[in-house]
N, C-alpha and C. Protein backbone atom coordinates (compact mmCIF):
# COMPACT_ATOMS: atom_id res chain seq x y z
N UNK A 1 84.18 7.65 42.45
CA UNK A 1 83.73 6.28 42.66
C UNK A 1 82.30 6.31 43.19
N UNK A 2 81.36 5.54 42.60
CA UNK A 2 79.63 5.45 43.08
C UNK A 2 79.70 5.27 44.21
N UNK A 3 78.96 5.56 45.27
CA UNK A 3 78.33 4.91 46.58
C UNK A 3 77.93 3.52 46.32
N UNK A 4 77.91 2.50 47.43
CA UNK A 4 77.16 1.38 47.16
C UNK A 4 75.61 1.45 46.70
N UNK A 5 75.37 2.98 47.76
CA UNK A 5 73.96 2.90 47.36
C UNK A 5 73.86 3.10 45.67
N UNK A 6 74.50 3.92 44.99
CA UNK A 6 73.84 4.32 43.92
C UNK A 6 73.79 2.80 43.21
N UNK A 7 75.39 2.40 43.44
CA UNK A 7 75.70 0.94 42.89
C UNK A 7 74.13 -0.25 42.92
N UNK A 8 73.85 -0.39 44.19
CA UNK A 8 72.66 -0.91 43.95
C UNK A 8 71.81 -0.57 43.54
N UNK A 9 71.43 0.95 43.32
CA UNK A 9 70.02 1.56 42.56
C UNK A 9 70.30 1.19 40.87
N UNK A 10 71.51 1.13 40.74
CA UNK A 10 71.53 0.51 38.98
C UNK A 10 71.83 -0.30 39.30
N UNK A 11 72.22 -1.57 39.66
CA UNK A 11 71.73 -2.89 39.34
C UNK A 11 70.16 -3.13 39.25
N UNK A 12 69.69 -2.32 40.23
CA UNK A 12 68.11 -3.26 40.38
C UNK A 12 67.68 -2.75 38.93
N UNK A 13 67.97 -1.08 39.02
CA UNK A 13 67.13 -0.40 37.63
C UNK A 13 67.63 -1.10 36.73
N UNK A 14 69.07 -2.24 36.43
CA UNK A 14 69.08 -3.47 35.61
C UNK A 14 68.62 -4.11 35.27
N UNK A 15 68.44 -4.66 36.37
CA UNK A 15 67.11 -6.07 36.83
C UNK A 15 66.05 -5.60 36.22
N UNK A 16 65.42 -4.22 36.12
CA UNK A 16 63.87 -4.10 36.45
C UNK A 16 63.80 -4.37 34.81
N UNK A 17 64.64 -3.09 34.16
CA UNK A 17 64.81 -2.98 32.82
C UNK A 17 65.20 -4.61 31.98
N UNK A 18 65.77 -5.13 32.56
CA UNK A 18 65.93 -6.74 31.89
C UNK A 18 64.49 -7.07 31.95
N UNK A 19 63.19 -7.30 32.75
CA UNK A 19 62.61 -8.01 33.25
C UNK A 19 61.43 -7.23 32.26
N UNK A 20 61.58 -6.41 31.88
CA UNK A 20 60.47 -5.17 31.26
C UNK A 20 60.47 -5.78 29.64
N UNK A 21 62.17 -5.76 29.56
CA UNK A 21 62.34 -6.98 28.06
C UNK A 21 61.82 -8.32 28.06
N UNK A 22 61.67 -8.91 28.80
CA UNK A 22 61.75 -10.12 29.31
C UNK A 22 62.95 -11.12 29.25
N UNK A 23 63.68 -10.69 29.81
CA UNK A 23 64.68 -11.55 29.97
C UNK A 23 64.86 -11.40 31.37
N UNK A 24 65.00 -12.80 31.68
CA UNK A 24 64.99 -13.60 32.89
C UNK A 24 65.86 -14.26 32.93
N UNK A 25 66.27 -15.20 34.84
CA UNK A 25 67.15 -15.75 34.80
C UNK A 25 66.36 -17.17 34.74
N UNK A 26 67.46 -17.85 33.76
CA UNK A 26 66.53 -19.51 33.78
C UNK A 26 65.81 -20.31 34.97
N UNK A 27 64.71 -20.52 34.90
CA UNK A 27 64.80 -21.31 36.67
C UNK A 27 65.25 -22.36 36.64
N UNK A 28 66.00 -22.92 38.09
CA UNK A 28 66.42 -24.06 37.95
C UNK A 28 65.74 -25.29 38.01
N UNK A 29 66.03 -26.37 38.04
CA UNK A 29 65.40 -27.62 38.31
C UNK A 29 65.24 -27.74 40.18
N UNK A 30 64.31 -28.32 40.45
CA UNK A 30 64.17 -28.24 41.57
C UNK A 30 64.83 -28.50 42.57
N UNK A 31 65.57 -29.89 42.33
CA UNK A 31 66.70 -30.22 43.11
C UNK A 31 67.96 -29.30 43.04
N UNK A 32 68.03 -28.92 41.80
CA UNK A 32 69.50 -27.85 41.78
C UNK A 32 68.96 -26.67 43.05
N UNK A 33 67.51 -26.21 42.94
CA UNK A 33 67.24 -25.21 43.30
C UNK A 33 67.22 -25.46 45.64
N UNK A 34 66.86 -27.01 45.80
CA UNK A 34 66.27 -26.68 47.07
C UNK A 34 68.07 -27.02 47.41
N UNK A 35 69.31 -26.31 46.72
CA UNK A 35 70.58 -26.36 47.43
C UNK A 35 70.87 -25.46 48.32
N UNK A 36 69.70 -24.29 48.56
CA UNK A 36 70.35 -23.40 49.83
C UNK A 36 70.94 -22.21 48.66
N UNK A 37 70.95 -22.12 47.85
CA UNK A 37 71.61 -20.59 47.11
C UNK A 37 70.88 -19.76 47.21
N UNK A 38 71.48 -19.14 47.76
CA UNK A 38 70.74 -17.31 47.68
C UNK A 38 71.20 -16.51 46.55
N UNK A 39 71.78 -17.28 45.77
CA UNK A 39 71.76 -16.08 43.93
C UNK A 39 71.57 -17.06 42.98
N UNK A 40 71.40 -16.30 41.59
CA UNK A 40 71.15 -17.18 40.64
C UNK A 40 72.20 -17.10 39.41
N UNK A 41 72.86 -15.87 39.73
CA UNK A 41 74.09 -16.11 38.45
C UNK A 41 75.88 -15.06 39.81
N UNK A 42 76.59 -15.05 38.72
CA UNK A 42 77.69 -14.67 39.65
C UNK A 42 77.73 -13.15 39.60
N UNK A 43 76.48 -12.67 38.88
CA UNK A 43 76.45 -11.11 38.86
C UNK A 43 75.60 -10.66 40.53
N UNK A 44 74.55 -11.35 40.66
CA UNK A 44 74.07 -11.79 41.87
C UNK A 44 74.90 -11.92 43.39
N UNK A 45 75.76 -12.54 43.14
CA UNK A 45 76.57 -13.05 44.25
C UNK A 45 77.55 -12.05 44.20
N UNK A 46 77.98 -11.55 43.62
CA UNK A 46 79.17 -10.32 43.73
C UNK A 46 78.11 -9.11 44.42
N UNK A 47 76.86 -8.88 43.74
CA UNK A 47 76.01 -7.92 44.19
C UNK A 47 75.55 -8.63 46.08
N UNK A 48 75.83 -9.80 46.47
CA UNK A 48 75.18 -10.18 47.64
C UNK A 48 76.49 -9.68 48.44
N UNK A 49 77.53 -9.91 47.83
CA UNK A 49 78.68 -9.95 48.47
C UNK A 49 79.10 -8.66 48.75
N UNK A 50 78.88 -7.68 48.07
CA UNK A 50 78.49 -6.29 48.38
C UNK A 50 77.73 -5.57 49.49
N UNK A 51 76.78 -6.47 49.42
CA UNK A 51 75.50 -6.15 50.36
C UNK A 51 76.14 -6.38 51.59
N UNK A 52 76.68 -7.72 51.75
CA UNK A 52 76.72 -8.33 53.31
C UNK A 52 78.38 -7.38 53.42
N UNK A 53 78.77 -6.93 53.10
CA UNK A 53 80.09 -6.36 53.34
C UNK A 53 79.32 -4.89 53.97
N UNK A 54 78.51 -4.13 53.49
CA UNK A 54 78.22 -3.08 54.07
C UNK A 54 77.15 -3.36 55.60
N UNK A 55 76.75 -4.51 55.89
CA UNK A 55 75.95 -5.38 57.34
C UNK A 55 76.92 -4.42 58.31
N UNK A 56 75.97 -4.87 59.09
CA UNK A 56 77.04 -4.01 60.75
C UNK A 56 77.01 -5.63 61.21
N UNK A 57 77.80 -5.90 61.71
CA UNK A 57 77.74 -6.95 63.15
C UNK A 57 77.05 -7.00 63.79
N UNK A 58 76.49 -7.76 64.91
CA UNK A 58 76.16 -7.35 65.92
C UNK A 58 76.54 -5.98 67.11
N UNK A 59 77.83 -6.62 66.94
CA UNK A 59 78.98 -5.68 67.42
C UNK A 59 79.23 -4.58 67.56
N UNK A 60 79.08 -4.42 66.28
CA UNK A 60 78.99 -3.16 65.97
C UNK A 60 78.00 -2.59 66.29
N UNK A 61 76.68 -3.06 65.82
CA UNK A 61 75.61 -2.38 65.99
C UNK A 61 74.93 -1.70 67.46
N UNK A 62 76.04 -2.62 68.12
CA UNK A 62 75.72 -2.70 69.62
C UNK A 62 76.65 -1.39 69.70
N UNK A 63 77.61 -1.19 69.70
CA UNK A 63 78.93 -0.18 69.85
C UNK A 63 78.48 1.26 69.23
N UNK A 64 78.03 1.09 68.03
CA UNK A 64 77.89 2.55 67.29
C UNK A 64 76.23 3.12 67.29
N UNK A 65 75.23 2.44 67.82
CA UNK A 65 73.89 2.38 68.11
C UNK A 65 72.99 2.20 69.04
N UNK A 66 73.74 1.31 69.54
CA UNK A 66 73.38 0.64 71.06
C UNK A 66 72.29 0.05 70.67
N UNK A 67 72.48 -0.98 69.70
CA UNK A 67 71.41 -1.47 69.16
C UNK A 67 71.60 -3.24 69.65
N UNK A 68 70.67 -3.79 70.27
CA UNK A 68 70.95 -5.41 70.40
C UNK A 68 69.95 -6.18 69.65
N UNK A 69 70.58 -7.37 69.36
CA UNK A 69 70.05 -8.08 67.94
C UNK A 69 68.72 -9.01 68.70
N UNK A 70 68.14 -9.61 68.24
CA UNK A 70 66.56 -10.55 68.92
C UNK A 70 67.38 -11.36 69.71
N UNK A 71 66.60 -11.79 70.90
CA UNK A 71 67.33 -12.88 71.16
C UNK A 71 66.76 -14.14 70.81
N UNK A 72 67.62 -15.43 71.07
CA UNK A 72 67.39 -16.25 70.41
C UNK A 72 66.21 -16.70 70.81
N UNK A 73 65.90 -17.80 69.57
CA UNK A 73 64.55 -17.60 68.99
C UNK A 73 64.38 -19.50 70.24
């Protein structure tokens, strides 16, 4: 089974290679667009959903690093 990492090194080398063809993702209309989405198709969002699954917590980060997050702003 791939690592996430490799997993993300071929998607992007996806992306890059789509983008080299030119194929792109449609842009949206503006109003569709100022809705707050952070992806543009559901290949995207499975790949975000990936991403934020491998995040540490705070919690964590604090526990396995001793790392503390900014404080608030």
């Amino acid at each position: 089974m791939p690592q996430p990492e490799d997993r993300q090194e071929q998607y992007v080398a996806k992306q890059i290679r789509a983008a080299q063809v030119g194929e792109y993702p449609e842009h949206k209309e503006i109003d569709e667009a100022e809705n707050g989405s952070m992806v543009n198709d559901m290949e995207d969002l499975i790949q975000l959903g990936e991403d934020m699954e491998e995040m540490k917590t705070s919690q964590e980060d604090l526990e396995q690093n001793g790392l503390l997050s900014d404080p608030g702003q």
